[in-house]
C-alpha atoms as a PDB file:
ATOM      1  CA  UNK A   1      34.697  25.909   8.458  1.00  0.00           C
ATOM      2  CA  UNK A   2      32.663  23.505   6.200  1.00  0.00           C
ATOM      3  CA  UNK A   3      28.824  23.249   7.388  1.00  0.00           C
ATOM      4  CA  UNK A   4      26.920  20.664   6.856  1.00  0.00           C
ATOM      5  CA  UNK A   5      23.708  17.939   8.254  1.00  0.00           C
ATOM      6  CA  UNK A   6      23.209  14.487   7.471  1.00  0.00           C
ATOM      7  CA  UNK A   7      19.901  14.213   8.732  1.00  0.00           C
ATOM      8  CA  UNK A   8      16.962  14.495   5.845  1.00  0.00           C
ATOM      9  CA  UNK A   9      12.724  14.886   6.975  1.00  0.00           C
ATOM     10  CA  UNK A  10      11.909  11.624   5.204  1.00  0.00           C
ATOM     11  CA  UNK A  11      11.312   8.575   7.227  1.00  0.00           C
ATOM     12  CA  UNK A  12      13.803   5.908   7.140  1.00  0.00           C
ATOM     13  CA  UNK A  13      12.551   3.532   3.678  1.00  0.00           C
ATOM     14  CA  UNK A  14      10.257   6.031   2.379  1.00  0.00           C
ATOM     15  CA  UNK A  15      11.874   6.437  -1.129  1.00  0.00           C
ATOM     16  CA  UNK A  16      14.440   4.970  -2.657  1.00  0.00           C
ATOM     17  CA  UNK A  17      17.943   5.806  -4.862  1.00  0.00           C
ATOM     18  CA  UNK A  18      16.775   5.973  -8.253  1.00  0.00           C
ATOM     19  CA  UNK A  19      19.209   7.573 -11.615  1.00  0.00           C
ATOM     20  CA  UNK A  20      16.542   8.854 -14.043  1.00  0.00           C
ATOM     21  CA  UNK A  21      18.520  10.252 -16.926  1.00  0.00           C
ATOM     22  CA  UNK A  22      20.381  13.045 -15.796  1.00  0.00           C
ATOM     23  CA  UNK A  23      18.595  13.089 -12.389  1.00  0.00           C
ATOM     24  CA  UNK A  24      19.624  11.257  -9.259  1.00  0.00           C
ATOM     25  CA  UNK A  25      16.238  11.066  -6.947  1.00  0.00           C
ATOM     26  CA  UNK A  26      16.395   9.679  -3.025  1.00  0.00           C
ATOM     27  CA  UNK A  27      16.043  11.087  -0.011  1.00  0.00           C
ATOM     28  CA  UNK A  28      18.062  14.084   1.209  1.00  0.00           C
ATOM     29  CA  UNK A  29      20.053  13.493  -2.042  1.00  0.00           C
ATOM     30  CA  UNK A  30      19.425  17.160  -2.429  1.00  0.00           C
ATOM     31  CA  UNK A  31      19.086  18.554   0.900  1.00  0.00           C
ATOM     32  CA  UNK A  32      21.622  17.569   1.480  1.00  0.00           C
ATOM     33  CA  UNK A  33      23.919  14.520   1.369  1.00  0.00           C
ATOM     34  CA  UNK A  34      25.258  15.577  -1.981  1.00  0.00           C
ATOM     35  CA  UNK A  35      26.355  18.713  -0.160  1.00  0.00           C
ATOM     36  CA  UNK A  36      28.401  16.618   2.256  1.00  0.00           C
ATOM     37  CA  UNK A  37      29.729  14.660  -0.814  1.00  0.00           C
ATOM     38  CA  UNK A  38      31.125  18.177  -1.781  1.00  0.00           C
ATOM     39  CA  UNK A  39      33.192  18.752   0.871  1.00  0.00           C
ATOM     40  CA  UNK A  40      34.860  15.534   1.302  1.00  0.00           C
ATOM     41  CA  UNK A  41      36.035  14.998  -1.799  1.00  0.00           C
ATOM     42  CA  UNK A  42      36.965  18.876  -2.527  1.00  0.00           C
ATOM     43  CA  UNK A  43      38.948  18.285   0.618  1.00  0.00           C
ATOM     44  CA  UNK A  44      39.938  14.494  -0.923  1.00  0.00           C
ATOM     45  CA  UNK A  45      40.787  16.740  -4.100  1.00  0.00           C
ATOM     46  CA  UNK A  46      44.053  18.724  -2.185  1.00  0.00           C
ATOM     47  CA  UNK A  47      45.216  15.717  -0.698  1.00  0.00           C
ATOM     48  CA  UNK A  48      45.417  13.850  -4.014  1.00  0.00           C
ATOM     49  CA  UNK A  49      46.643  16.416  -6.091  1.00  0.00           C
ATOM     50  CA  UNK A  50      49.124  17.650  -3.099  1.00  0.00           C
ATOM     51  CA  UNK A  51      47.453  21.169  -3.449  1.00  0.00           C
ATOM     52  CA  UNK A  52      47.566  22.907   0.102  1.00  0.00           C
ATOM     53  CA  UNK A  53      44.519  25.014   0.478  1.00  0.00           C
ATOM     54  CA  UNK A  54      46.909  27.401   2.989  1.00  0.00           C
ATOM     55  CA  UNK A  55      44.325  27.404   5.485  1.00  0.00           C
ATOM     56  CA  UNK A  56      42.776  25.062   8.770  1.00  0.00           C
ATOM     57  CA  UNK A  57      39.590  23.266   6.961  1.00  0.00           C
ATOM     58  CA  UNK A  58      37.238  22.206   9.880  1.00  0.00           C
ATOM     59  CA  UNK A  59      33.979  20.207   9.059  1.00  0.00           C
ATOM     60  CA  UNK A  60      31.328  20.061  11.068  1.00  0.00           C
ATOM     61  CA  UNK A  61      28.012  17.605  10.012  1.00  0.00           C
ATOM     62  CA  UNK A  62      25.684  17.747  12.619  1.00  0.00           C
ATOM     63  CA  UNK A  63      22.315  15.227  12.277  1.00  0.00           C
ATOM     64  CA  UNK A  64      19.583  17.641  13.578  1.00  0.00           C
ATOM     65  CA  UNK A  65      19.372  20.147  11.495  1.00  0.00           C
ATOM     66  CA  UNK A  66      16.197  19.327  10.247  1.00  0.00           C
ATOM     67  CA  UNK A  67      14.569  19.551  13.619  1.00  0.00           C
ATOM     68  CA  UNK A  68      15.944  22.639  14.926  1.00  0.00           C
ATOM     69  CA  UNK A  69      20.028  21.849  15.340  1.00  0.00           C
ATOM     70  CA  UNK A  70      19.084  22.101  19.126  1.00  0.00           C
ATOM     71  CA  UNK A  71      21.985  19.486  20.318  1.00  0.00           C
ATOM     72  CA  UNK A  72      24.544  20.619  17.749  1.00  0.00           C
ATOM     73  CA  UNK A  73      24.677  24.598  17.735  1.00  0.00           C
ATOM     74  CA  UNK A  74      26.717  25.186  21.025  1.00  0.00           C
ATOM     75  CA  UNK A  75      28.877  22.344  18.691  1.00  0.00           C
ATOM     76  CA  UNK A  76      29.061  24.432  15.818  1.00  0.00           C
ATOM     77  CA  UNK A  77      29.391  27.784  17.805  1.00  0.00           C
ATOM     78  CA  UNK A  78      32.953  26.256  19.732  1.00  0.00           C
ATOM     79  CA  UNK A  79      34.133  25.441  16.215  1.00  0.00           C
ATOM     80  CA  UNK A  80      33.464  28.185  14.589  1.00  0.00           C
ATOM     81  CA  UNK A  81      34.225  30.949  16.866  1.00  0.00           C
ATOM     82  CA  UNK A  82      37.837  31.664  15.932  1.00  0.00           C
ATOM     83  CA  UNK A  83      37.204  30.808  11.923  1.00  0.00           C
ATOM     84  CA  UNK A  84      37.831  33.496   9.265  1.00  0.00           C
ATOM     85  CA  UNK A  85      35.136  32.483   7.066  1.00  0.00           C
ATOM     86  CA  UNK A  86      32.126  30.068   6.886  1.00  0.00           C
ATOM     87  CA  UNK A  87      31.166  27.631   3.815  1.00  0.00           C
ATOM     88  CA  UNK A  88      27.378  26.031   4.327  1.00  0.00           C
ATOM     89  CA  UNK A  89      26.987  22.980   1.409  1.00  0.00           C
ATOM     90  CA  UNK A  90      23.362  22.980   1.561  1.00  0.00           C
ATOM     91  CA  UNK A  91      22.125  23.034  -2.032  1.00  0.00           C
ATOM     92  CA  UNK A  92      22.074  25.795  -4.014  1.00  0.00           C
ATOM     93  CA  UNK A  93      18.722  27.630  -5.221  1.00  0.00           C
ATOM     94  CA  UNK A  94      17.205  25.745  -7.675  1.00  0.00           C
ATOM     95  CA  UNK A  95      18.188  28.379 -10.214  1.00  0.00           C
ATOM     96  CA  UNK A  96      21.958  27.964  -9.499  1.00  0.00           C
ATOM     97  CA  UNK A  97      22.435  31.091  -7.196  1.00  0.00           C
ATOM     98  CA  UNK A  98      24.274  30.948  -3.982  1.00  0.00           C
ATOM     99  CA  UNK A  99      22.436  31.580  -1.059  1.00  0.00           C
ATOM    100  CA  UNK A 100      23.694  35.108   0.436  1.00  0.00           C
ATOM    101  CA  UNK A 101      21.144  35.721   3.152  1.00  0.00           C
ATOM    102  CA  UNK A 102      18.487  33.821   5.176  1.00  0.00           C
ATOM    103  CA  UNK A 103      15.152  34.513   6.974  1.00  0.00           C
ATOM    104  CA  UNK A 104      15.561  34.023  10.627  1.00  0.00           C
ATOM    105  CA  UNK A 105      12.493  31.782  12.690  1.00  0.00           C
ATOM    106  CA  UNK A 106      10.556  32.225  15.341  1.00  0.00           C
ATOM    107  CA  UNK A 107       6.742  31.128  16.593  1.00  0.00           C
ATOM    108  CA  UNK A 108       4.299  31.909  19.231  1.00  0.00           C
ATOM    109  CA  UNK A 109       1.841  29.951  21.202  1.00  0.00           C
ATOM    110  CA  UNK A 110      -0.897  32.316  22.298  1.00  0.00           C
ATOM    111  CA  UNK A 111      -3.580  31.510  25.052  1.00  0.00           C
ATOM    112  CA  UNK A 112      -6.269  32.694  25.537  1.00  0.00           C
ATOM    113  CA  UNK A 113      -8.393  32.470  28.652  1.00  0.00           C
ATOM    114  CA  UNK A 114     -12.421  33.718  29.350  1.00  0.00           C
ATOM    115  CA  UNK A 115     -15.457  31.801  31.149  1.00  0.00           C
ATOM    116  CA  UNK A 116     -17.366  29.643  30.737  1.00  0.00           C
ATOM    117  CA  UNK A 117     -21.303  29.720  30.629  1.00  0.00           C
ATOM    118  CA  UNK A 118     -24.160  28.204  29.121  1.00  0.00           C
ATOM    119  CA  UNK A 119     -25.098  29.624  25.751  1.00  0.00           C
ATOM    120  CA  UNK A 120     -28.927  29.922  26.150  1.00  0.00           C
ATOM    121  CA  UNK A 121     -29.244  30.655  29.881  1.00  0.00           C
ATOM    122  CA  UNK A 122     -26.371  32.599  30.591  1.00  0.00           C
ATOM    123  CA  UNK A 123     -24.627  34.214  27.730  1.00  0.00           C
ATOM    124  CA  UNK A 124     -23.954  37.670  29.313  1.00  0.00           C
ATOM    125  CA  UNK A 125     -21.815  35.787  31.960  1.00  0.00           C
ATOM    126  CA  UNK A 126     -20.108  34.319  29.601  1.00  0.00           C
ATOM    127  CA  UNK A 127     -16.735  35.679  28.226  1.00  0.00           C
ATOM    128  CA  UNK A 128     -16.197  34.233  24.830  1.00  0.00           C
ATOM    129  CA  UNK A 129     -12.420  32.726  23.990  1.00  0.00           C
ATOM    130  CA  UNK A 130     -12.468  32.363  20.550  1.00  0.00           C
ATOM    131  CA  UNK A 131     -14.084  35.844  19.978  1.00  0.00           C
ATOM    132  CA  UNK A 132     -10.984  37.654  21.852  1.00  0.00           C
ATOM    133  CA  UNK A 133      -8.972  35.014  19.538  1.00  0.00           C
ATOM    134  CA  UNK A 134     -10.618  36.466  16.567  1.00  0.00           C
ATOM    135  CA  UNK A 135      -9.727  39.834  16.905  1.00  0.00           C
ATOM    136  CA  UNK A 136      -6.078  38.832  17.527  1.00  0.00           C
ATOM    137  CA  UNK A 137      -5.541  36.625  14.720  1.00  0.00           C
ATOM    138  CA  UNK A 138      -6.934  39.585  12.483  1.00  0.00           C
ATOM    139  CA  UNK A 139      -4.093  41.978  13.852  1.00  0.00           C
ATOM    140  CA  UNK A 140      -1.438  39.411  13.792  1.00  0.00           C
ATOM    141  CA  UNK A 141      -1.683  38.423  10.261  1.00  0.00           C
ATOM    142  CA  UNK A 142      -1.945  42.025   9.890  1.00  0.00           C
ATOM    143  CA  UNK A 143       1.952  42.208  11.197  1.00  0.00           C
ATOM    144  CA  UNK A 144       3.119  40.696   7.512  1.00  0.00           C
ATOM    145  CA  UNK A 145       5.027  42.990   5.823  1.00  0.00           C
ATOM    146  CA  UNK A 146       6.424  41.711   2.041  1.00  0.00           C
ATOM    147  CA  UNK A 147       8.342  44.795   1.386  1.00  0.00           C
ATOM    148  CA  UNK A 148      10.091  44.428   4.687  1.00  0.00           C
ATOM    149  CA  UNK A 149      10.776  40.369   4.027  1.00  0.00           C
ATOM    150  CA  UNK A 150       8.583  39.594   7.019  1.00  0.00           C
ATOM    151  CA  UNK A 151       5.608  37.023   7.153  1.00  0.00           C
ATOM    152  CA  UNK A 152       3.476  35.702   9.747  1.00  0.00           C
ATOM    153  CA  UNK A 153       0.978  33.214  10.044  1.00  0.00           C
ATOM    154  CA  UNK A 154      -1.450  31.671  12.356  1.00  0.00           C
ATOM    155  CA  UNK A 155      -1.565  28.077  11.379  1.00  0.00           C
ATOM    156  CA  UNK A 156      -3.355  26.505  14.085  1.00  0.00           C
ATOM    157  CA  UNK A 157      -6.211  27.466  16.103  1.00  0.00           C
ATOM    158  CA  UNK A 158      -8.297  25.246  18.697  1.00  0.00           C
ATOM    159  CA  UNK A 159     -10.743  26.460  21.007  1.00  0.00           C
ATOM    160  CA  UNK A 160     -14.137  25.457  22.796  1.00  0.00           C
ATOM    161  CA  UNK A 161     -15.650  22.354  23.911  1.00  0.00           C
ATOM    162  CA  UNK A 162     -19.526  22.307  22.853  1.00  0.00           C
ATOM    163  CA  UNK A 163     -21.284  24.433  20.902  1.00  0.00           C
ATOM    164  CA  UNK A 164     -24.195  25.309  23.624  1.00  0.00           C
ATOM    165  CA  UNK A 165     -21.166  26.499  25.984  1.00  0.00           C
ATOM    166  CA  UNK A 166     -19.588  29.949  26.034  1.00  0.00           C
ATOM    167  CA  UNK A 167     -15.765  28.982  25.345  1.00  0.00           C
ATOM    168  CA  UNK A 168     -13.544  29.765  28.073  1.00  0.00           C
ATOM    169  CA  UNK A 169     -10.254  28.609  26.947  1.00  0.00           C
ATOM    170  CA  UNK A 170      -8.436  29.249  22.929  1.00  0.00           C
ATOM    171  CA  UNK A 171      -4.852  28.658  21.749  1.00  0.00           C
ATOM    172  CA  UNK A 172      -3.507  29.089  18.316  1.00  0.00           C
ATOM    173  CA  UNK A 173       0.169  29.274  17.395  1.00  0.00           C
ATOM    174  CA  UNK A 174       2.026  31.882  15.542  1.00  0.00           C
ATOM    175  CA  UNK A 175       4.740  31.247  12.611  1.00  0.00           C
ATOM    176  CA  UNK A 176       7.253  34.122  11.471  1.00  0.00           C
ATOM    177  CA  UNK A 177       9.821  34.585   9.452  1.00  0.00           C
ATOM    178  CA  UNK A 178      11.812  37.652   8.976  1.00  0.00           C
ATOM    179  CA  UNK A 179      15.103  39.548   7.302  1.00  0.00           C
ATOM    180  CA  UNK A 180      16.099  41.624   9.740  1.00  0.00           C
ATOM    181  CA  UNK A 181      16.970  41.803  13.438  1.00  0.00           C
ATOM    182  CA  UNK A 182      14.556  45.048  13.373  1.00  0.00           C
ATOM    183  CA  UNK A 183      11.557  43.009  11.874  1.00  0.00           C
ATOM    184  CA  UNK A 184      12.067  40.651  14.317  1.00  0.00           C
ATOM    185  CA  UNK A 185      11.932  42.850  17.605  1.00  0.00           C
ATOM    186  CA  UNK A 186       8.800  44.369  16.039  1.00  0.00           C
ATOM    187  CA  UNK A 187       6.539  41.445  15.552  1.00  0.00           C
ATOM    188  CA  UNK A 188       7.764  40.169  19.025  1.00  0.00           C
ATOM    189  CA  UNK A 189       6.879  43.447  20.618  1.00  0.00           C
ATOM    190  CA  UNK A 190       3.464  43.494  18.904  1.00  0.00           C
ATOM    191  CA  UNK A 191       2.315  40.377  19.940  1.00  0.00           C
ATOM    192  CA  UNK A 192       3.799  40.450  23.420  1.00  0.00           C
ATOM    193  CA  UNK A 193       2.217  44.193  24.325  1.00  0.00           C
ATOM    194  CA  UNK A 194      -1.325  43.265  22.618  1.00  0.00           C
ATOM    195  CA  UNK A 195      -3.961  44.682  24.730  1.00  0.00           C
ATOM    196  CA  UNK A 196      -7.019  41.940  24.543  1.00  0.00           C
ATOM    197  CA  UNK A 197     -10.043  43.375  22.944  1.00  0.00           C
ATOM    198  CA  UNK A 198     -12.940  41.281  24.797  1.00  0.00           C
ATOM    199  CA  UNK A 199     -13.786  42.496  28.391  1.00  0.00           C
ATOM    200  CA  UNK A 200     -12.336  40.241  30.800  1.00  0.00           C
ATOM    201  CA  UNK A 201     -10.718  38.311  28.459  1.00  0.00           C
ATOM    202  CA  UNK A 202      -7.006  37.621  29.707  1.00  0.00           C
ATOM    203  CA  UNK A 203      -4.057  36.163  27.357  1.00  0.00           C
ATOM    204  CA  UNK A 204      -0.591  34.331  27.861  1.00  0.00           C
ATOM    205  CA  UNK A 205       2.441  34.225  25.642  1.00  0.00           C
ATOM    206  CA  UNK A 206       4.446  31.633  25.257  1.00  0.00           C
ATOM    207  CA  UNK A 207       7.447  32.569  22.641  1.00  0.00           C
ATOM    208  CA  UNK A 208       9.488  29.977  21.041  1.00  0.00           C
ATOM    209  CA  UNK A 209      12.607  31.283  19.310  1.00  0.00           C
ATOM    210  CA  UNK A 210      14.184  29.923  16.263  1.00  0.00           C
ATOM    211  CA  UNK A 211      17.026  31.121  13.696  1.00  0.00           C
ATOM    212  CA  UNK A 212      18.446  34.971  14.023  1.00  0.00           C
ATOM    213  CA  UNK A 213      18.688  35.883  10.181  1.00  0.00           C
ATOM    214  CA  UNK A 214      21.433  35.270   7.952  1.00  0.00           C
ATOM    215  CA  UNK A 215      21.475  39.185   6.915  1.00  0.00           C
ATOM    216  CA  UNK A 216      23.527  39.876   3.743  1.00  0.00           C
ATOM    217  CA  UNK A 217      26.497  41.456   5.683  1.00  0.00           C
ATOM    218  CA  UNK A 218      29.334  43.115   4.069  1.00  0.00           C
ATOM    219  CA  UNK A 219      31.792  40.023   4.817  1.00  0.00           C
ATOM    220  CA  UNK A 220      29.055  37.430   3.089  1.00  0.00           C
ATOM    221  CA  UNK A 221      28.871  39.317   0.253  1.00  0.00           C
ATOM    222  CA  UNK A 222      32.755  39.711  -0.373  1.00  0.00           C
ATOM    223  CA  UNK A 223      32.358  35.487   0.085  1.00  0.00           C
ATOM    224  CA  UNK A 224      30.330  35.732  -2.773  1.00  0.00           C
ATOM    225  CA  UNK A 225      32.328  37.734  -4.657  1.00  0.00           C
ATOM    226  CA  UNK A 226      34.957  35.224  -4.128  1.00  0.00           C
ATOM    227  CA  UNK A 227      32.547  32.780  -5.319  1.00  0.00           C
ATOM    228  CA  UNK A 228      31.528  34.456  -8.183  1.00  0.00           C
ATOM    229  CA  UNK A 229      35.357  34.956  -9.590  1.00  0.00           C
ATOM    230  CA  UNK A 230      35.884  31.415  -9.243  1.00  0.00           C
ATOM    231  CA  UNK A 231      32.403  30.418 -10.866  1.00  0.00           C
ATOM    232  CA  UNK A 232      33.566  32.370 -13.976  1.00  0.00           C
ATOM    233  CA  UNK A 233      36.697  30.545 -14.308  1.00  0.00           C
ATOM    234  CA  UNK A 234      34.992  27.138 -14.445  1.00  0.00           C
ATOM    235  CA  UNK A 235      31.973  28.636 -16.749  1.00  0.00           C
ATOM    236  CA  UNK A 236      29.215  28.657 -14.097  1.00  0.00           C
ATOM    237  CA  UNK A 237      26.913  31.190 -13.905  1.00  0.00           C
ATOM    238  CA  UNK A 238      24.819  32.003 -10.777  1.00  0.00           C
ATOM    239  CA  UNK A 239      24.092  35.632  -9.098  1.00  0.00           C
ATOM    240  CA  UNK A 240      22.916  36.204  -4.861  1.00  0.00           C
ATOM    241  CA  UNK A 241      19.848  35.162  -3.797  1.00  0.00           C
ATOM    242  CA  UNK A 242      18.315  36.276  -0.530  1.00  0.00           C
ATOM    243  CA  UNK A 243      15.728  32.997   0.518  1.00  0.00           C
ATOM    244  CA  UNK A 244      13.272  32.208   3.164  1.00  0.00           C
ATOM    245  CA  UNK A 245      14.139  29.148   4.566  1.00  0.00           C
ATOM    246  CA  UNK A 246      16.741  28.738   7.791  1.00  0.00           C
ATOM    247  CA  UNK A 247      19.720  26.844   8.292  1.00  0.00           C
ATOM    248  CA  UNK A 248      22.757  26.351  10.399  1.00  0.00           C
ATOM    249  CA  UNK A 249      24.694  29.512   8.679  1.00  0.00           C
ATOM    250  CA  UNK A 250      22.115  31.767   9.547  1.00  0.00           C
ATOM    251  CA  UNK A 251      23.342  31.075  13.550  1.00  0.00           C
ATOM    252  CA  UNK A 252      27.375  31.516  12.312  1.00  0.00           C
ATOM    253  CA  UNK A 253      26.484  34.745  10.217  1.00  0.00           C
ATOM    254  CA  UNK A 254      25.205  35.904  13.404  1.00  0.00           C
ATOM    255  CA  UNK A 255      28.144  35.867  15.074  1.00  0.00           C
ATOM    256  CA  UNK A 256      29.230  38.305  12.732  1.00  0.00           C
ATOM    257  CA  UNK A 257      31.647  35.742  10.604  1.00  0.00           C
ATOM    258  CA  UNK A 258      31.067  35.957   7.211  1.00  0.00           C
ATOM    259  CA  UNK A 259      29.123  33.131   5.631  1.00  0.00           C
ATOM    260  CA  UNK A 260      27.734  31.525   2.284  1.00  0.00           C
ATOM    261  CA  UNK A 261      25.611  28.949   1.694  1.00  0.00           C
ATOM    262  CA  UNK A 262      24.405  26.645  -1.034  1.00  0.00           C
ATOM    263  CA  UNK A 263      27.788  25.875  -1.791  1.00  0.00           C
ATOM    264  CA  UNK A 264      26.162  22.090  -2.335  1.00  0.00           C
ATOM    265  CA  UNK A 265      23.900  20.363  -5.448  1.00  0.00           C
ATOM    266  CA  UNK A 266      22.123  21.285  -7.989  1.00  0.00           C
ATOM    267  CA  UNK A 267      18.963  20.216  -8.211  1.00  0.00           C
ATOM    268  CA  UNK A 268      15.324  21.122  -7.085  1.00  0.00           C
ATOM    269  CA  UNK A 269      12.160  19.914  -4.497  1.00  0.00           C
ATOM    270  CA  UNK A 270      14.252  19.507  -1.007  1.00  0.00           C
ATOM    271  CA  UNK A 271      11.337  17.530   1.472  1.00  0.00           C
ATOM    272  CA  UNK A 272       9.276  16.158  -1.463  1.00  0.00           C
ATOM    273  CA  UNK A 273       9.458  12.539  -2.497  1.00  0.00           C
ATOM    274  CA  UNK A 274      10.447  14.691  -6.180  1.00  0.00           C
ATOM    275  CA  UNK A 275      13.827  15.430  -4.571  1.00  0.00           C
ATOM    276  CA  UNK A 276      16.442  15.350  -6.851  1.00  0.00           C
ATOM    277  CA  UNK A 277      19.815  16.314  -7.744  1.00  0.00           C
ATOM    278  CA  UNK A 278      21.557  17.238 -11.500  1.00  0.00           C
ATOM    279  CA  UNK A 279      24.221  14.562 -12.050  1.00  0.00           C
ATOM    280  CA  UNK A 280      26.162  16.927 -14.666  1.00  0.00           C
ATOM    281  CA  UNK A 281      26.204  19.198 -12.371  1.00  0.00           C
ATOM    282  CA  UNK A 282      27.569  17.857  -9.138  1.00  0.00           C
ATOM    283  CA  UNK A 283      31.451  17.865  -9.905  1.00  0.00           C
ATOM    284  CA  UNK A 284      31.155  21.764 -11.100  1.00  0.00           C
ATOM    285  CA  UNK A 285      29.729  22.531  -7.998  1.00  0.00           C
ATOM    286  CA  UNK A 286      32.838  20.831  -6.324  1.00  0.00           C
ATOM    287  CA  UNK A 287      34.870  22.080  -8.235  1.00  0.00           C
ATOM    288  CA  UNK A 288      33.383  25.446  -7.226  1.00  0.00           C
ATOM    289  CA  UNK A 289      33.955  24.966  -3.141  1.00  0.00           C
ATOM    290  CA  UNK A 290      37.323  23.889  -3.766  1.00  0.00           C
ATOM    291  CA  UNK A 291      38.394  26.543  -5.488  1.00  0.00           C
ATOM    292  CA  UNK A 292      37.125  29.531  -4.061  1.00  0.00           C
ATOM    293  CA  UNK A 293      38.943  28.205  -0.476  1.00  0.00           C
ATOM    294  CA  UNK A 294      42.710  28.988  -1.350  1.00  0.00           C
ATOM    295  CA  UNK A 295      41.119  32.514  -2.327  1.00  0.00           C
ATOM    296  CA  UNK A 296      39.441  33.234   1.551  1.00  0.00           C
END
């Protein structure tokens, strides 16, 4: 199966199609329309040369990827369930290297509720929000571990209404990413089981799930390998690369089929108005899909 989403984050006008030299610029030229370019015409490529691939090719473009691929991943889950191997055309790194694993996603909205009181008159009655949401954003960013692959951030925080008032309600919300299925379990269970810090304080959880990790499995890495072989035949160098952002193949590697992405452009600066793809480049990288297939 041949991955792929149509669906870019800029708004519908914002940029236009521009050739600069040897650099096509637009929106989601990079990530990644060119990608879906790849695949039809590699696929174009057999029928007009009469080459059969000796294999089922199913494509599947989905146009919310961007946002979460919440209405398309039961749609990519039927299609891919019975598939031998799984080809993502998202671009590749902007180095050149294929994209062998993935960071899986997840957030957290955390509440946090006290009383209110006036700040003068009544302070000791009071039981401060934002000072129980102090201590926890201290031992959540804590949770970070580099070595491991794992990051998390609190990004937003709100709390209080006046400044004379003891604040009796807080809320920030949690982004993580992470490598592993282990990592994963671990922040979860760390912010789930944390005991509050300010008496009487009380908290609530609310955990929004994301992406399971696109680990680099024993069957992505012989893709690669297949990859690689075929990349040396038509002079292109690239190595593995192991990268933070999610998409679409880290939900098929899950499934345990073996899967490799950035199979699409090169280029560089995917959700920037400097996206951009390299021109000389873009028929390699076709060339690259369509020959490592007949070798799955």
């Amino acid at each position: 199966m041949i991955v792929g989403h149509y669906d870019t984050v800029h708004p519908i006008g914002a940029l236009p199609y521009v050739a600069e030299g040897n650099k096509l610029r637009g929106p989601g030229v990079y990530d990644m329309k060119s990608g879906l370019i790849s695949a039809i015409w590699a696929i174009k490529a057999y029928q007009d040369l009469g080459i059969d691939p000796g294999k089922k090719i199913v494509c599947v473009f989905n146009g919310d990827e961007e946002t979460g691929s919440k209405d398309s991943t039961d749609i990519i889950k039927e299609n891919v369930k019975d598939a031998k191997a799984a080809l993502v055309t998202e671009p590749c790194v902007a180095n050149g290297n294929l994209k062998t694993g993935r960071k899986g996603n997840m957030k957290f909205t955390v509440t946090i509720h006290g009383k209110a009181a006036h700040a003068g008159n009544a302070h000791q009655d009071g039981i401060n929000a934002l000072e129980e949401m102090a201590h926890e954003i201290l031992f959540i960013q804590k949770l970070t571990n580099y070595e491991a692959g794992t990051t998390v951030n609190v990004g937003v925080a709100k709390g209080g209404t006046k400044v004379n008032v003891v604040p009796d309600t807080a809320v920030f919300n949690v982004d993580c990413r992470f490598k592993s299925m282990t990592e994963r379990q671990r922040v979860i269970d760390a912010i789930h089981n944390l005991e509050t810090v300010v008496p009487g304080a009380t908290r609530e959880v609310e955990f929004i799930d994301g992406k399971l990790p696109m680990e680099e499995t024993e069957g992505n890495m012989a893709l690669f390998a297949i990859a690689k072989a075929s990349g040396e035949k038509l002079g292109i160098q690239f190595t593995s690369q192991f990268v933070g952002g999610g998409s679409d193949g880290n939900t098929i590697s899950a499934m345990g089929i073996p899967t490799l992405d950035g199979l699409g452009a090169s280029g560089d600066h995917a959700h920037s108005p400097e996206e951009y793809i390299l021109i000389d480049e873009l028929i390699p990288r076709m060339a690259l899909l369509a020959s490592m297939i007949p070798n799955i």
